[in-house]
N, C-alpha and C. Protein backbone atom coordinates (compact mmCIF):
# COMPACT_ATOMS: atom_id res chain seq x y z
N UNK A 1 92.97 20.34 -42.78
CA UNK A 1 92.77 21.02 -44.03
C UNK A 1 92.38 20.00 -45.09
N UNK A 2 91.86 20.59 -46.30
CA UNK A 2 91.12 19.90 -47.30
C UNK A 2 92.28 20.31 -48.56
N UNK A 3 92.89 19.55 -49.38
CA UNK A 3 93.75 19.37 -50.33
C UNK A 3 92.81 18.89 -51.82
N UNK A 4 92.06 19.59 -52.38
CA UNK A 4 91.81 18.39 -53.43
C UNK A 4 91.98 18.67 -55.11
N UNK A 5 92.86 18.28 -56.15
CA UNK A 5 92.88 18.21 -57.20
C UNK A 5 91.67 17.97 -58.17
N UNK A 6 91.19 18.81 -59.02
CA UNK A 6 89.96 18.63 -60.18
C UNK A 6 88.90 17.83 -59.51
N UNK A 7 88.44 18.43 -58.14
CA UNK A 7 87.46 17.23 -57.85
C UNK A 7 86.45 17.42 -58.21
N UNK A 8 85.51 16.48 -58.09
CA UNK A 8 84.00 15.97 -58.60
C UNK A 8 83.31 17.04 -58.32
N UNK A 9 82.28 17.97 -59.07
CA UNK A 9 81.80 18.47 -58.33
C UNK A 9 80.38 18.99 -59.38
N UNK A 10 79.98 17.60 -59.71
CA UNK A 10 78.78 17.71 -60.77
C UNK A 10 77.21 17.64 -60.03
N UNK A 11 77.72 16.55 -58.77
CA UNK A 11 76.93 16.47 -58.11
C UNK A 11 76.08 17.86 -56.84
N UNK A 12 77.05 18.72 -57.05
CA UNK A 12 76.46 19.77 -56.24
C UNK A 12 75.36 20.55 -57.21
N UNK A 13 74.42 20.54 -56.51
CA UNK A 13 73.51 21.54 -56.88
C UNK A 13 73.44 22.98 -56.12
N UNK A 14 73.96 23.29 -54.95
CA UNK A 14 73.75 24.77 -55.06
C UNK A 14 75.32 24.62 -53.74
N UNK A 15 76.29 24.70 -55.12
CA UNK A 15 77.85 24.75 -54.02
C UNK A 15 77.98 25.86 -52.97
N UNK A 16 76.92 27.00 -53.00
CA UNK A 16 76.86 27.95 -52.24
C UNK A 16 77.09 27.28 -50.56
N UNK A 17 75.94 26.33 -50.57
CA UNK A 17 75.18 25.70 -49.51
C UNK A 17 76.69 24.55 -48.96
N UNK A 18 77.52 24.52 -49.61
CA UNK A 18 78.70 23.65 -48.74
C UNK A 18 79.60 24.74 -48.70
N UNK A 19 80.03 25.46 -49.28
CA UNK A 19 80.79 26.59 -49.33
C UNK A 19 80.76 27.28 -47.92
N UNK A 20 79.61 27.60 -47.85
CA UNK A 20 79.24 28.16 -46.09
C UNK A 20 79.49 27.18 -45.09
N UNK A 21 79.99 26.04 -44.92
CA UNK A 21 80.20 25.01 -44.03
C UNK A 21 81.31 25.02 -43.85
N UNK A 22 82.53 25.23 -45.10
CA UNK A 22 84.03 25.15 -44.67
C UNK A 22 84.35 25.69 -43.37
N UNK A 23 84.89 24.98 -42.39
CA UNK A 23 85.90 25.01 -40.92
C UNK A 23 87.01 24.91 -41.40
N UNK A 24 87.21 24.36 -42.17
CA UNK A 24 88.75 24.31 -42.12
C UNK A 24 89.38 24.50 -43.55
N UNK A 25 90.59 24.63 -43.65
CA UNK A 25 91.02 25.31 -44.79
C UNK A 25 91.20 24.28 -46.20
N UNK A 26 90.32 24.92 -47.31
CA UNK A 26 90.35 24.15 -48.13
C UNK A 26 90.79 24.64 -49.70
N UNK A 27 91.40 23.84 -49.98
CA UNK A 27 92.34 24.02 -51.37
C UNK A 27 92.14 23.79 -52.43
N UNK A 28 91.52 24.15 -53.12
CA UNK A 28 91.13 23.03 -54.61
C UNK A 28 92.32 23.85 -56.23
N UNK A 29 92.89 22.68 -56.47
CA UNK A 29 93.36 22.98 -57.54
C UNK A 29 92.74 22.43 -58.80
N UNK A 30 92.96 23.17 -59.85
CA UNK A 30 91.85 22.41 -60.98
C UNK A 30 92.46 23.52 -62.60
N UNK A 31 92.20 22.62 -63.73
CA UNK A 31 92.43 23.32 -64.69
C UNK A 31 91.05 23.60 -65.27
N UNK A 32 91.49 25.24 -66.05
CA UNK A 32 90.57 25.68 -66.75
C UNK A 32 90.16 24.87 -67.73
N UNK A 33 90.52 24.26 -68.28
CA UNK A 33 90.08 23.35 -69.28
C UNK A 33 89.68 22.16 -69.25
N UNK A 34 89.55 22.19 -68.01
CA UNK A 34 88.98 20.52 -67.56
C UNK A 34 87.50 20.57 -67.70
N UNK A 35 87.31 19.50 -68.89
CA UNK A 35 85.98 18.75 -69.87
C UNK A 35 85.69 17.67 -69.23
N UNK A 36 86.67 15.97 -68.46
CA UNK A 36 86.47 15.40 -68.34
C UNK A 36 85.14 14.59 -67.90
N UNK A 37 84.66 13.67 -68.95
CA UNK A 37 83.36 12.78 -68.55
C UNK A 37 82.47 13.87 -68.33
N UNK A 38 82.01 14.66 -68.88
CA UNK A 38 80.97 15.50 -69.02
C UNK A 38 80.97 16.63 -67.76
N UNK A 39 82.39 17.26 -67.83
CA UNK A 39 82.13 18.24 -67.27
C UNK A 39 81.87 17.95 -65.92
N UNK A 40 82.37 16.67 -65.25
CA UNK A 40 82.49 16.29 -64.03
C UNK A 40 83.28 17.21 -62.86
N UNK A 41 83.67 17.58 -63.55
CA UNK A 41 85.05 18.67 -62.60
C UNK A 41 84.99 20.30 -62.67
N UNK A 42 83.68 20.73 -63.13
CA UNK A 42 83.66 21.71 -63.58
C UNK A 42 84.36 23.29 -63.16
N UNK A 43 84.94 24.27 -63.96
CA UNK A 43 85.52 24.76 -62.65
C UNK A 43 84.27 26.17 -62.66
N UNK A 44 83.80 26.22 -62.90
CA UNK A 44 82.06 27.05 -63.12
C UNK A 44 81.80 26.59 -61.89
N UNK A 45 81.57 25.23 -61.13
CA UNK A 45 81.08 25.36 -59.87
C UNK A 45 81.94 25.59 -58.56
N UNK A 46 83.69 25.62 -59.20
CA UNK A 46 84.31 25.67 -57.98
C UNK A 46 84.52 27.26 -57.93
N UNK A 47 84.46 27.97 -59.20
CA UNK A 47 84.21 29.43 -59.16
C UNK A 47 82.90 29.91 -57.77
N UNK A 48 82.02 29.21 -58.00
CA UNK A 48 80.25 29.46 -57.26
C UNK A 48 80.91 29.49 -55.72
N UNK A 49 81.33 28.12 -55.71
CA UNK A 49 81.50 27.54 -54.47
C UNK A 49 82.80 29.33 -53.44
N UNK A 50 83.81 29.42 -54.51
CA UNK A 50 84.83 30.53 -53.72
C UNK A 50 84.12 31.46 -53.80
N UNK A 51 82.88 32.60 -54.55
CA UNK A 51 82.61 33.52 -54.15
C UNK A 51 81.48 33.47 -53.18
N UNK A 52 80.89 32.42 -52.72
CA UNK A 52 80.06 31.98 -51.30
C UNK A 52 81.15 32.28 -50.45
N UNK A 53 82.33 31.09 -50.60
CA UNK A 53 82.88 30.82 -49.25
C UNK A 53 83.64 32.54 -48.89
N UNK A 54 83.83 33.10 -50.15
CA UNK A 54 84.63 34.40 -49.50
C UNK A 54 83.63 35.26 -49.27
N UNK A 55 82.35 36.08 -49.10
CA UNK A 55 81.45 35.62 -48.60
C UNK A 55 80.91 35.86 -47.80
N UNK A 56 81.59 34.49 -46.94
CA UNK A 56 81.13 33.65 -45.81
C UNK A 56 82.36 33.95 -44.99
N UNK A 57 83.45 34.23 -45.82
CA UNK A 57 84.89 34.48 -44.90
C UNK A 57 85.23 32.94 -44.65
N UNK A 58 84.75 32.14 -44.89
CA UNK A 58 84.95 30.67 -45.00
C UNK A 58 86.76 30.45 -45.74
N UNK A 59 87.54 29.40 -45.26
CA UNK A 59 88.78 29.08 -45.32
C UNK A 59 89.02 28.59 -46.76
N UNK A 60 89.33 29.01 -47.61
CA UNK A 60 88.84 28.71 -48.86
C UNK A 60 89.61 29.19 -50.12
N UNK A 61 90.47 28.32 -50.51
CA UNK A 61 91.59 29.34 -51.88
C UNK A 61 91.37 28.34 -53.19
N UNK A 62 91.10 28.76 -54.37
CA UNK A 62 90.57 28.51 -55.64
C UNK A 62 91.92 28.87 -56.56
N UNK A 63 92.95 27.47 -57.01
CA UNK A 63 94.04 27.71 -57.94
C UNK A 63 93.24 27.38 -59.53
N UNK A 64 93.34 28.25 -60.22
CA UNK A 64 92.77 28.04 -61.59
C UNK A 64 94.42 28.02 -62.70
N UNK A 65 94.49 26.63 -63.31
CA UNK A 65 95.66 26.73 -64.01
C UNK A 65 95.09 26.97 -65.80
N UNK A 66 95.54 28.28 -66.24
CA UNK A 66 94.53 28.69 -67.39
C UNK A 66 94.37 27.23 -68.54
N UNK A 67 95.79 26.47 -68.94
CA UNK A 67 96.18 25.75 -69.63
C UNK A 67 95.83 24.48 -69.41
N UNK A 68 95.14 24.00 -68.40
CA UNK A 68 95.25 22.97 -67.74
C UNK A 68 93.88 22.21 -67.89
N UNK A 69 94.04 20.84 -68.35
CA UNK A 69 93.03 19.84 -68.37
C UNK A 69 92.55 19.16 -67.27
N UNK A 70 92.19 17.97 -67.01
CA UNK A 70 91.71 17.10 -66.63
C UNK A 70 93.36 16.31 -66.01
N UNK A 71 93.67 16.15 -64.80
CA UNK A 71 94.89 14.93 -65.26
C UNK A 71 96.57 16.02 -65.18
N UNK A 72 96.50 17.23 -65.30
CA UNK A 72 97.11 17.80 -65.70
C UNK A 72 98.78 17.91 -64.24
N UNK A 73 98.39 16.87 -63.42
CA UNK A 73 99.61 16.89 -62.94
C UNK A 73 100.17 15.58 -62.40
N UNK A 74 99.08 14.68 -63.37
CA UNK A 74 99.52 13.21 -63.57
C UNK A 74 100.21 12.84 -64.20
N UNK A 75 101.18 11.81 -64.71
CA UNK A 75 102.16 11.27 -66.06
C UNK A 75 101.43 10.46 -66.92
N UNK A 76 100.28 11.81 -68.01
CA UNK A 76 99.07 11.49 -68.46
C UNK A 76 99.44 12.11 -70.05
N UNK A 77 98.65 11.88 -71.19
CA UNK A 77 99.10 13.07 -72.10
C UNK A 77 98.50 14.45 -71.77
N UNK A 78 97.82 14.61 -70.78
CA UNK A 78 97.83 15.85 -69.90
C UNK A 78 98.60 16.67 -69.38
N UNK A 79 99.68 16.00 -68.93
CA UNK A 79 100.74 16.08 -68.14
C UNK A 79 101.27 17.72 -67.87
N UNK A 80 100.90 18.29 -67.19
CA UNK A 80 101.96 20.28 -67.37
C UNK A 80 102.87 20.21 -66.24
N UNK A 81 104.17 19.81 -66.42
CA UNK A 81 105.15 20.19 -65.61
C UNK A 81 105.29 21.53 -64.85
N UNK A 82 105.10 22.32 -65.14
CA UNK A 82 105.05 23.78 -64.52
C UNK A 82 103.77 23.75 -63.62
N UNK A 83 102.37 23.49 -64.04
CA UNK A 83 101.58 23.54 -63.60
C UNK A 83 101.51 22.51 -62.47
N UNK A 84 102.10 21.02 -62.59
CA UNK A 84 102.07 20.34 -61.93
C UNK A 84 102.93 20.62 -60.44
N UNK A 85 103.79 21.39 -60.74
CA UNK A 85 105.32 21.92 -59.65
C UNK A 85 104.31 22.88 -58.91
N UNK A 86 103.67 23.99 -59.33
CA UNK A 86 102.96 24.36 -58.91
C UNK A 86 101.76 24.21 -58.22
N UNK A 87 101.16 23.28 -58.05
CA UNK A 87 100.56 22.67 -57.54
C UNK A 87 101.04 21.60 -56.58
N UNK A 88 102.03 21.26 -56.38
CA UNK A 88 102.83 20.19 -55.75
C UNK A 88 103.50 21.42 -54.60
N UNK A 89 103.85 22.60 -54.66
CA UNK A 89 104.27 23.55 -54.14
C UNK A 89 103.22 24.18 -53.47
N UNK A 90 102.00 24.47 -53.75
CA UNK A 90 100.79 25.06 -52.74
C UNK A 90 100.04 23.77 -51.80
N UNK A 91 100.32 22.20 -52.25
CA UNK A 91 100.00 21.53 -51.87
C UNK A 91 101.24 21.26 -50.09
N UNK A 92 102.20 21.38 -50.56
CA UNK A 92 103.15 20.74 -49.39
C UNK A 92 102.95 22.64 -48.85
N UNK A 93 102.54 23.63 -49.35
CA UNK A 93 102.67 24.99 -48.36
C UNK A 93 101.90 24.88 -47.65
N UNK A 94 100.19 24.22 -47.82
CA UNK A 94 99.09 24.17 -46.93
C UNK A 94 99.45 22.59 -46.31
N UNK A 95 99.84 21.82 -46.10
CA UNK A 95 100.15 20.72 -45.15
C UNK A 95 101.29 21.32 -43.66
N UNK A 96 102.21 22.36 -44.36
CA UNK A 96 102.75 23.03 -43.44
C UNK A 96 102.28 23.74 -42.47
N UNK A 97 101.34 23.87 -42.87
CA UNK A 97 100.62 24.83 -41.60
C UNK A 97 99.87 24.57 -41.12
């Protein structure tokens, strides 16, 4: 399985086109409000990317934390304890399985 926090995803140009590739189950957590470095993390493309992969029936779950920045479950002035538990909790549920 694929685990990944606010990742990069400026570089995709048509997330449709990886979206349809997922084999295996992939997780992305990310805040709505994540601006960082120009919109590097956008969640506009990880939105694109989950209505391909669902879809596609592709393995694929999209956590959107409404409040949540860039950083937001680091010991950052980002920092969201709730959000971060939460995410620390869907993270160790998909390693379980």
């Amino acid at each position: 399985m694929v685990v990944m926090h606010y990742p990069k995803t400026d570089w995709l140009k048509e997330p449709g086109t990886l979206a349809k590739r997922f084999r295996v189950p992939v997780l992305i957590l990310t805040g709505e409000r994540d601006r960082y470095s120009n919109n590097c993390c956008g969640v506009e493309t990880m939105r694109a990317m989950e209505a391909v992969a669902k879809e596609a029936n592709a393995p694929f779950e999209l956590v959107v934390y409404p409040q949540a920045n860039h950083g937001f479950n680091l010991q950052t002035p980002g920092f969201r304890r709730d959000d971060a538990a939460g995410a620390w909790r869907r993270t160790s549920e998909m390693l379980r399985q």
